[in-house]
Protein backbone atom coordinates (compact mmCIF):
# COMPACT_ATOMS: atom_id res chain seq x y z
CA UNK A 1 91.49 67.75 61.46
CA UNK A 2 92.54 70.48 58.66
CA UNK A 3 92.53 74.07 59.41
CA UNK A 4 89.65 74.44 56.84
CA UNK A 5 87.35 72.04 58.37
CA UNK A 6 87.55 74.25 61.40
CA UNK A 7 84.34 75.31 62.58
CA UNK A 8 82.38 77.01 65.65
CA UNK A 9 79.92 75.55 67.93
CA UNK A 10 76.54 75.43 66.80
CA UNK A 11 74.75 78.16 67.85
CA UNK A 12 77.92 80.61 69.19
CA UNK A 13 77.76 82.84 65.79
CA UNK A 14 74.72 84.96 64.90
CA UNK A 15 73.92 86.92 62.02
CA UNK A 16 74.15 90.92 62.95
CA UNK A 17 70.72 92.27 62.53
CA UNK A 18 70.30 94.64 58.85
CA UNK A 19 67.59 97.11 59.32
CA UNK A 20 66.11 99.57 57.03
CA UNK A 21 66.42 96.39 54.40
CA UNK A 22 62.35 96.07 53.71
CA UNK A 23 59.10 95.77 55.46
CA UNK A 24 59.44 91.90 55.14
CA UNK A 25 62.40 91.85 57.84
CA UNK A 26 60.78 92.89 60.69
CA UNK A 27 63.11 95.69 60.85
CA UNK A 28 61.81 98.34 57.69
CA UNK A 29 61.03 101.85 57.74
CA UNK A 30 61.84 103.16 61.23
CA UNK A 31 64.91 100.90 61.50
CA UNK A 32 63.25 99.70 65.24
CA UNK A 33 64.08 103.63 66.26
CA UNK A 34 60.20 104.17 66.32
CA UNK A 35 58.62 107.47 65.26
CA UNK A 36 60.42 110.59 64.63
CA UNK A 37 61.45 112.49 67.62
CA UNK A 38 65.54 113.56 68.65
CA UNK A 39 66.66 110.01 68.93
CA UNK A 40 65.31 109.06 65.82
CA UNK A 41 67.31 110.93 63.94
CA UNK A 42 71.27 110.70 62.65
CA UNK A 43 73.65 111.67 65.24
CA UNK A 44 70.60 112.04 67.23
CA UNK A 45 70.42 111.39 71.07
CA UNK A 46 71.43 113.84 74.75
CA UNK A 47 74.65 113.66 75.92
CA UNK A 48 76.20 111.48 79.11
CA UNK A 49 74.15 113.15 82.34
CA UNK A 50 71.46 114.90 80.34
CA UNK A 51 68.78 115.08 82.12
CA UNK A 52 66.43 116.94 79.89
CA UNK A 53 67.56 120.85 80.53
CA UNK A 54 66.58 119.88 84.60
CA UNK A 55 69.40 120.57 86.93
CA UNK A 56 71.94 117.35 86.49
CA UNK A 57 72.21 115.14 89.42
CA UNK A 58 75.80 115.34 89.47
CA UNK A 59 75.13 119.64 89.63
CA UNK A 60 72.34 119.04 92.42
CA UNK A 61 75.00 116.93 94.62
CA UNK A 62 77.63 118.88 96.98
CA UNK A 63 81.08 117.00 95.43
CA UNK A 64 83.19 115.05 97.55
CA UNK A 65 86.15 116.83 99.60
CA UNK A 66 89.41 116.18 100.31
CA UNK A 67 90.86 113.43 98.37
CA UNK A 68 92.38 109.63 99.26
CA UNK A 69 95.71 108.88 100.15
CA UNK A 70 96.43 105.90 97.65
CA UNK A 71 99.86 105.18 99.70
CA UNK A 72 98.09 105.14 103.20
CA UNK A 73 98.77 101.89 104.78
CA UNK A 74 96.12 100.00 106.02
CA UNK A 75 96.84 97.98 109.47
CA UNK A 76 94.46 94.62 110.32
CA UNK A 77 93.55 96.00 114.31
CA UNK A 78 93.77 93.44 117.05
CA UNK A 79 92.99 94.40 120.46
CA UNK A 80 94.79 92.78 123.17
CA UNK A 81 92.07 91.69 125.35
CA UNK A 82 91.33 89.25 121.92
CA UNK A 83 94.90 87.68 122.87
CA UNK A 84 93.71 85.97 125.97
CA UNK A 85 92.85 82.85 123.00
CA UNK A 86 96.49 82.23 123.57
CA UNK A 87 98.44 79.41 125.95
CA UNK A 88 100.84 81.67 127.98
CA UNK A 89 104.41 81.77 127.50
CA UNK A 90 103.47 81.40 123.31
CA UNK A 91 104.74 82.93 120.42
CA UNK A 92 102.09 85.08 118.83
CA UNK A 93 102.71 86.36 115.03
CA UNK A 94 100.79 87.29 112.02
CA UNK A 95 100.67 82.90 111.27
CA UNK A 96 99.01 82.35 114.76
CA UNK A 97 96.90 85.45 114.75
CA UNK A 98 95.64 83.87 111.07
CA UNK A 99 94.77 80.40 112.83
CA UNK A 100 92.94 82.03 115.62
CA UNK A 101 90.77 83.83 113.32
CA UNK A 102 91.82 87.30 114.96
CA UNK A 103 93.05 88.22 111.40
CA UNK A 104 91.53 87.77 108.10
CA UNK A 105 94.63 88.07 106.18
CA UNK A 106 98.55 87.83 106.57
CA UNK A 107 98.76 90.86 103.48
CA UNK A 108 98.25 93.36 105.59
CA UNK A 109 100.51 94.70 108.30
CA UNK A 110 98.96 93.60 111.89
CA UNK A 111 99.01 96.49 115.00
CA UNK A 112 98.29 95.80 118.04
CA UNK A 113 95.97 98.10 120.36
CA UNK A 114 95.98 98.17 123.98
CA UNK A 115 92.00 97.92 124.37
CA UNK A 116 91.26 95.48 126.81
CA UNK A 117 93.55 93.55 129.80
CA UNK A 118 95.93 90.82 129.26
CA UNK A 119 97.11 88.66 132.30
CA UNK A 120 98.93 86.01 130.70
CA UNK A 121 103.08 86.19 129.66
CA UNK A 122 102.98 86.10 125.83
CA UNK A 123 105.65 86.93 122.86
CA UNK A 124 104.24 89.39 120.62
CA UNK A 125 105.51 89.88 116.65
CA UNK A 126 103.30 92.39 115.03
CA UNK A 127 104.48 95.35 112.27
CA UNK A 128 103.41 98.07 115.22
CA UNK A 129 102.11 98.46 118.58
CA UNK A 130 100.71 101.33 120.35
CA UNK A 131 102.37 102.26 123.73
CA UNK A 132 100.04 101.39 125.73
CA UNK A 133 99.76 98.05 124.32
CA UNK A 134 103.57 97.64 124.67
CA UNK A 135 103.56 98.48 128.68
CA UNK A 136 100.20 96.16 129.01
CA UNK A 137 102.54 93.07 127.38
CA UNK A 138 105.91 93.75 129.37
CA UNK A 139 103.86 94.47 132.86
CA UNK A 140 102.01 90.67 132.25
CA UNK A 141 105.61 89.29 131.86
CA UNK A 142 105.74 89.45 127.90
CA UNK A 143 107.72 90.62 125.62
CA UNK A 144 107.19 92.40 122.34
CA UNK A 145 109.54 91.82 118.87
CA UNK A 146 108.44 94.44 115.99
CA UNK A 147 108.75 92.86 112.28
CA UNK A 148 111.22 94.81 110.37
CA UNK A 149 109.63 97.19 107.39
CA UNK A 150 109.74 94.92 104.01
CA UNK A 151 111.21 98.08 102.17
């Protein structure tokens, strides 16, 4: 194969359409802009948002306050009463939490939240934990290790 007998697929390349080229096209005399008007014209046609002189939708709507934080960190939640799943005296970290289908992803840092009981001893590894989670854990016999900040 030569670099001239180079061709593409059948069918991939299309003629562009030429209007205003004769009646006989298909596309003569109004160009397929039909009949006169402001967007028949050169240059003609509203601006982005015009809404013909009526109040703008974007005018009629209060705006959005306050802003986002694009450096907030965003936690995956697990409550502790969800950690009962787990065979006491266990290791539980963001791996485990992943196989028990308590978390959807590893990516995100995991915290754990004291909502709901836990009876069982258990080893905890999570980015954060509330308090109350933390005296839950150590009163069932557990024990908590925190994962160190990545930065």
């Amino acid at each position: 194969m030569k670099q001239n007998e180079l061709k593409p697929p059948a069918g991939s390349k299309r003629n562009r359409k030429r209007v205003g080229r004769g009646d006989g096209t298909g596309h003569g005399s109004y160009s397929g802009r039909g009949v006169k008007g402001q967007k028949a014209r050169s240059g003609g046609g509203v601006r982005l948002g015009f809404e013909g002189g009526q109040l703008p939708i974007v005018k009629r709507l209060p705006r959005r306050r306050g802003f986002t934080n694009i450096f907030k960190t965003e936690y995956s939640i697990v409550n502790l009463g969800k950690l009962g799943v787990f065979a006491p005296g266990s290791k539980v970290g963001p791996q485990e939490l992943l196989e028990a289908g308590l978390v959807k992803s590893v990516r995100r840092p995991i915290k754990i939240l004291s909502d709901g009981e836990i009876n069982q001893p258990l080893v905890v590894k999570a980015d954060k934990i509330s308090a109350a989670a933390q005296r839950k854990i150590v009163a069932a016999g557990g024990s908590i290790e925190e994962i160190p900040d990545a930065t």
